[in-house]
Protein backbone atom coordinates (compact mmCIF):
# COMPACT_ATOMS: atom_id res chain seq x y z
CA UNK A 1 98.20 115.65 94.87
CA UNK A 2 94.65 113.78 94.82
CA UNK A 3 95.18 110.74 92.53
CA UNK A 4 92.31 108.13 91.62
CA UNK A 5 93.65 104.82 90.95
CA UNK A 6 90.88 102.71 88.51
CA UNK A 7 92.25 99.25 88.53
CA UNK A 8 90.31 96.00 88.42
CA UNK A 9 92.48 94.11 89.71
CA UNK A 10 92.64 94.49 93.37
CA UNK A 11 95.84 93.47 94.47
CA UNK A 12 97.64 95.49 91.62
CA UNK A 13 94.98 98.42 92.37
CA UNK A 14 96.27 98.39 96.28
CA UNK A 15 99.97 98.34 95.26
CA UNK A 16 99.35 101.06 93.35
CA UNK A 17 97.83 103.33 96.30
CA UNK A 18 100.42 101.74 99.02
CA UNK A 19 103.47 103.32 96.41
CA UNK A 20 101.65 106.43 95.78
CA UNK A 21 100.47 107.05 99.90
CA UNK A 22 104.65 106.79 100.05
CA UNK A 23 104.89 109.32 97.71
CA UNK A 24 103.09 111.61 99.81
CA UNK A 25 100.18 111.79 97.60
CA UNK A 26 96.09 110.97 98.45
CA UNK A 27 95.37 107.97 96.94
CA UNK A 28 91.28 106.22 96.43
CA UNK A 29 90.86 103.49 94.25
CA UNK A 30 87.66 102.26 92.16
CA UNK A 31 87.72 98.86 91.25
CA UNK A 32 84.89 99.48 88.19
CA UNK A 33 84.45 101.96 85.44
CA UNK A 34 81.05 102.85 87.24
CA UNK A 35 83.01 103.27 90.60
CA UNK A 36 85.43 105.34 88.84
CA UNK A 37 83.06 107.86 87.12
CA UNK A 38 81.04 108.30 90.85
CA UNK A 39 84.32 108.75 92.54
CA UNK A 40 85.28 111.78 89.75
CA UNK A 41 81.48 112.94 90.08
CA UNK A 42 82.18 114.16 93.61
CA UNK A 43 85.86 114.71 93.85
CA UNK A 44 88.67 117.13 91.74
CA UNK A 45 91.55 114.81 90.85
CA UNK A 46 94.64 115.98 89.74
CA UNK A 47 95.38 112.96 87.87
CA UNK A 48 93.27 109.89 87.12
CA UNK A 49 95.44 106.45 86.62
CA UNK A 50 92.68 104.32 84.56
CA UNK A 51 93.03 100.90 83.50
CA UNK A 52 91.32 100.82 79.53
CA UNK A 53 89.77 97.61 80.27
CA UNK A 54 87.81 98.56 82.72
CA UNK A 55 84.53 96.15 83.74
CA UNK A 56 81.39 97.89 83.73
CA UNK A 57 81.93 101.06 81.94
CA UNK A 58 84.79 100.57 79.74
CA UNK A 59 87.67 102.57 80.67
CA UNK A 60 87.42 104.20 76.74
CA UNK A 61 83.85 105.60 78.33
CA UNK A 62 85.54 106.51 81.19
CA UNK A 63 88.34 108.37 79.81
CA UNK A 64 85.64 109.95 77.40
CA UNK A 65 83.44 111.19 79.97
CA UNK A 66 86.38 113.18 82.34
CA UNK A 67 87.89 114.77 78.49
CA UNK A 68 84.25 116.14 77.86
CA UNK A 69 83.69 117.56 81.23
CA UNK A 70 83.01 121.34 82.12
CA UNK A 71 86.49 123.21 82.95
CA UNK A 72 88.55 120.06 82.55
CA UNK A 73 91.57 120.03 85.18
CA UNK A 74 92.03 116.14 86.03
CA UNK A 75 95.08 114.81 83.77
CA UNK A 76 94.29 111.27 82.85
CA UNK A 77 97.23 107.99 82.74
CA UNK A 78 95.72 105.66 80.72
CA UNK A 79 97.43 101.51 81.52
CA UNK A 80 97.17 98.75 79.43
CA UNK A 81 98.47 95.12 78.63
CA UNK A 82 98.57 95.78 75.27
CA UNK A 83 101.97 97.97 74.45
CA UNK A 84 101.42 98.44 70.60
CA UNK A 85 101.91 101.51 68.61
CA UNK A 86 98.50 101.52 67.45
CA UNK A 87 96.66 100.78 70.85
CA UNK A 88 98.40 104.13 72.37
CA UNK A 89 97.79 106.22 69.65
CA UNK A 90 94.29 105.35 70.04
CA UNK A 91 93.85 105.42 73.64
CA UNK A 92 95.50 108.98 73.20
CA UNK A 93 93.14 110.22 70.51
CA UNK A 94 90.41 109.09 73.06
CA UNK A 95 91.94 112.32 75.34
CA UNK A 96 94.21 110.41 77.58
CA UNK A 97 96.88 112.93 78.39
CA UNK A 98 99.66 110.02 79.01
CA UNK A 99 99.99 106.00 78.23
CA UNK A 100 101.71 103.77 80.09
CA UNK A 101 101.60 99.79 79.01
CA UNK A 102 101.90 96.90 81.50
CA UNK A 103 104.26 96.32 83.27
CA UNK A 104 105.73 98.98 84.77
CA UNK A 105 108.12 100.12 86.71
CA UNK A 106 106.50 101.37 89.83
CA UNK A 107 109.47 104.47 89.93
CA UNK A 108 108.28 105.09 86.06
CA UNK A 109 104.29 105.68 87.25
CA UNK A 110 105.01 107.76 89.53
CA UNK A 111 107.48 110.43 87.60
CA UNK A 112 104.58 110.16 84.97
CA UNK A 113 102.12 111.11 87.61
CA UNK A 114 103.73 113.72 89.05
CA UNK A 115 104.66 115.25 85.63
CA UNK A 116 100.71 115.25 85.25
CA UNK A 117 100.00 116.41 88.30
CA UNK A 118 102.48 119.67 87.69
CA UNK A 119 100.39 120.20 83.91
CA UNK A 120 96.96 120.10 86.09
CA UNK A 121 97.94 122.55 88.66
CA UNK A 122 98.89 126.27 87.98
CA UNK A 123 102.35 126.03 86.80
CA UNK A 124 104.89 126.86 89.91
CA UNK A 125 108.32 127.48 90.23
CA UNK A 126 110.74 124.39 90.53
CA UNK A 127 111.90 125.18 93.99
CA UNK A 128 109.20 126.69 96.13
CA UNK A 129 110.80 129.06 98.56
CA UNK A 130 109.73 131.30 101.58
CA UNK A 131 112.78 133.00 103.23
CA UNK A 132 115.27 130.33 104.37
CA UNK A 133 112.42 127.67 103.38
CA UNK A 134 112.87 125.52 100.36
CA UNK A 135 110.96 122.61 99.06
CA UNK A 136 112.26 120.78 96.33
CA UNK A 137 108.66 119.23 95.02
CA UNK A 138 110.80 116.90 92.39
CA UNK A 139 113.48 115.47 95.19
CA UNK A 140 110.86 115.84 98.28
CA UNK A 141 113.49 117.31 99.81
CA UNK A 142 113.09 120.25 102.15
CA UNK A 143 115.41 122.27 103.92
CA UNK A 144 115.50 125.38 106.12
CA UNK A 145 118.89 127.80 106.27
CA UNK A 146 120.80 124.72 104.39
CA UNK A 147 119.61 121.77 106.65
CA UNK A 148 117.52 118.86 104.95
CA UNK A 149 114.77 118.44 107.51
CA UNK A 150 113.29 114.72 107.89
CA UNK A 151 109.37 114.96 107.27
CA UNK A 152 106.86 112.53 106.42
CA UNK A 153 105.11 112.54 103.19
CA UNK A 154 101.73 113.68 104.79
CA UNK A 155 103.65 116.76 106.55
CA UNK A 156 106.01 117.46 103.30
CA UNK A 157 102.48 117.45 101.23
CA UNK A 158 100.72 119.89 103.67
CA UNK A 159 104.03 122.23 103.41
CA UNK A 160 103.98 121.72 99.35
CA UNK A 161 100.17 122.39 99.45
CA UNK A 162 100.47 125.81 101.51
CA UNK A 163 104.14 126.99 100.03
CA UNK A 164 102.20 126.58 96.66
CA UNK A 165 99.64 128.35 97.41
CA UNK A 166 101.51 131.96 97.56
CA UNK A 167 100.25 133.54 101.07
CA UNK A 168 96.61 132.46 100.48
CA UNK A 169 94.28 130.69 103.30
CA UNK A 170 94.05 127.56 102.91
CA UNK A 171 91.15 126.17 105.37
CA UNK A 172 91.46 122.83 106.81
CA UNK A 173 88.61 121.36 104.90
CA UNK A 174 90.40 122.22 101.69
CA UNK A 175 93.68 120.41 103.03
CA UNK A 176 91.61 117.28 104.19
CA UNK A 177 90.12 117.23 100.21
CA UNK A 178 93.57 117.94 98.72
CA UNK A 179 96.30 116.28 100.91
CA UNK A 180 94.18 113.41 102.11
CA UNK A 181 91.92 110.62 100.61
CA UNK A 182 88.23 110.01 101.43
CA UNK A 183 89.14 107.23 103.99
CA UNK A 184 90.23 110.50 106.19
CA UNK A 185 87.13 111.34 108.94
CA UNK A 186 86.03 115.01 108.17
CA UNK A 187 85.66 115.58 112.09
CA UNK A 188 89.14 114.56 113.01
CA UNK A 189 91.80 116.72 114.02
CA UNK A 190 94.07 115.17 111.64
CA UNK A 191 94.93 118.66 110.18
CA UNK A 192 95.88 120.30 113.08
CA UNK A 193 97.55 117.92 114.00
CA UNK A 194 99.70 117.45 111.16
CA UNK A 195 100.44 121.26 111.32
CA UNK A 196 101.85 120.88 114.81
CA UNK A 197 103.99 118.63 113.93
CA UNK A 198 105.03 120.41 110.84
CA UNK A 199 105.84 123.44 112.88
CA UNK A 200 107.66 121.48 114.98
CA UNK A 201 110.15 120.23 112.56
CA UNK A 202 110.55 123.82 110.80
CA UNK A 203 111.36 125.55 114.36
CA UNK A 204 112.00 129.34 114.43
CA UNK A 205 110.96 131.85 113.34
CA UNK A 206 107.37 130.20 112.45
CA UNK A 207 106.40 130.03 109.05
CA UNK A 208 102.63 128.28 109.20
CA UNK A 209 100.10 131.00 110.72
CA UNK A 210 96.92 130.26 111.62
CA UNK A 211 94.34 132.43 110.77
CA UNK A 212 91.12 132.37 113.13
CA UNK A 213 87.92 130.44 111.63
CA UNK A 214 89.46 130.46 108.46
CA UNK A 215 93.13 127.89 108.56
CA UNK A 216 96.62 128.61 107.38
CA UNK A 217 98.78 130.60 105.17
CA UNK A 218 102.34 130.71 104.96
């Protein structure tokens, strides 16, 4: 899942990403409501967490400009300090898909996310399964013939990305976009390398192939 996290305040903004990279998920933060709105200019996020008082362009303007955009995919979180009744029913009628005052719990965000994330993706099975494979996307918990196999979030997020995918090729640029944030080099082998690992842990018979010039499929 590609998350944007558009927080002003920095140290909050960085927590944010540090409990979401856990999660498995590609995290990039804008610090600005301008930052924000270049940042979802050039990149398809699944879910956009936006503060509402956002410096520079408001994050009302913000959320405006992602509802009103062609094809609409990216599910927006909108946080405030304000909790009142009347403050989230507006910042909903502005498009927000979700609401979530300050504070919060940091377990809370992230169910909220990934219940956002599932509504911006095409809607998948709860278990995703490929013979003796199964991921559990809600757990992270994956297991082969009945034994829970210990992956990192990066390599359970590369399996997620490809079992959800159905069989399709997914090239290793589209990976780097999806799984990873745009701190990741473009001319690394970072992809292949995950995968290596990745087969590694899921042993035999192989489940990743790699298709020539083109990436991998399950």
């Amino acid at each position: 899942m590609r998350v944007l996290v558009a927080e002003d305040h920095a140290e909050l903004a960085d927590s944010v990403a540090r409990v979401l990279h856990r999660e498995g998920m590609a995290v990039d933060v804008a610090l600005d409501g301008r930052a924000a709105l270049d940042r979802t200019a050039l990149t398809d996020y699944d879910v956009v967490v936006l503060d509402r008082d956002l410096p520079g362009v408001h994050g009302d303007d913000v959320c405006r400009a992602l509802v009103a955009g062609p094809g609409r995919r990216t599910r927006v979180l909108m946080l405030t300090a304000s909790g009142t009744i009347a403050d989230r029913v507006e910042g909903l009628s502005l498009g927000a898909d979700d609401y979530l005052p300050k504070p919060f719990a940091y377990a809370e965000l992230v169910a909220r996310i990934r219940a956002l994330g599932r509504r911006a993706q095409p809607a998948l099975p709860p278990i995703l399964e490929h013979g003796d494979l199964r991921l559990d996307p809600a757990q992270r918990v994956v297991t082969r013939a009945g034994l829970r196999l210990a992956l990192s979030p990066k390599e359970l997020a590369v399996l997620e990305y490809l079992l959800a995918a159905g069989g399709r090729v997914v090239s290793a640029e589209e990976l780097l976009e999806r799984v990873w944030d745009e701190a990741a080099d473009p001319f690394t082998t970072t992809v292949k390398a995950t995968i290596n690992r990745l087969r590694a842990k899921l042993g035999s018979p192989p489940v990743i192939e790699t298709v020539p010039r083109s990436g991998y499929r399950i």
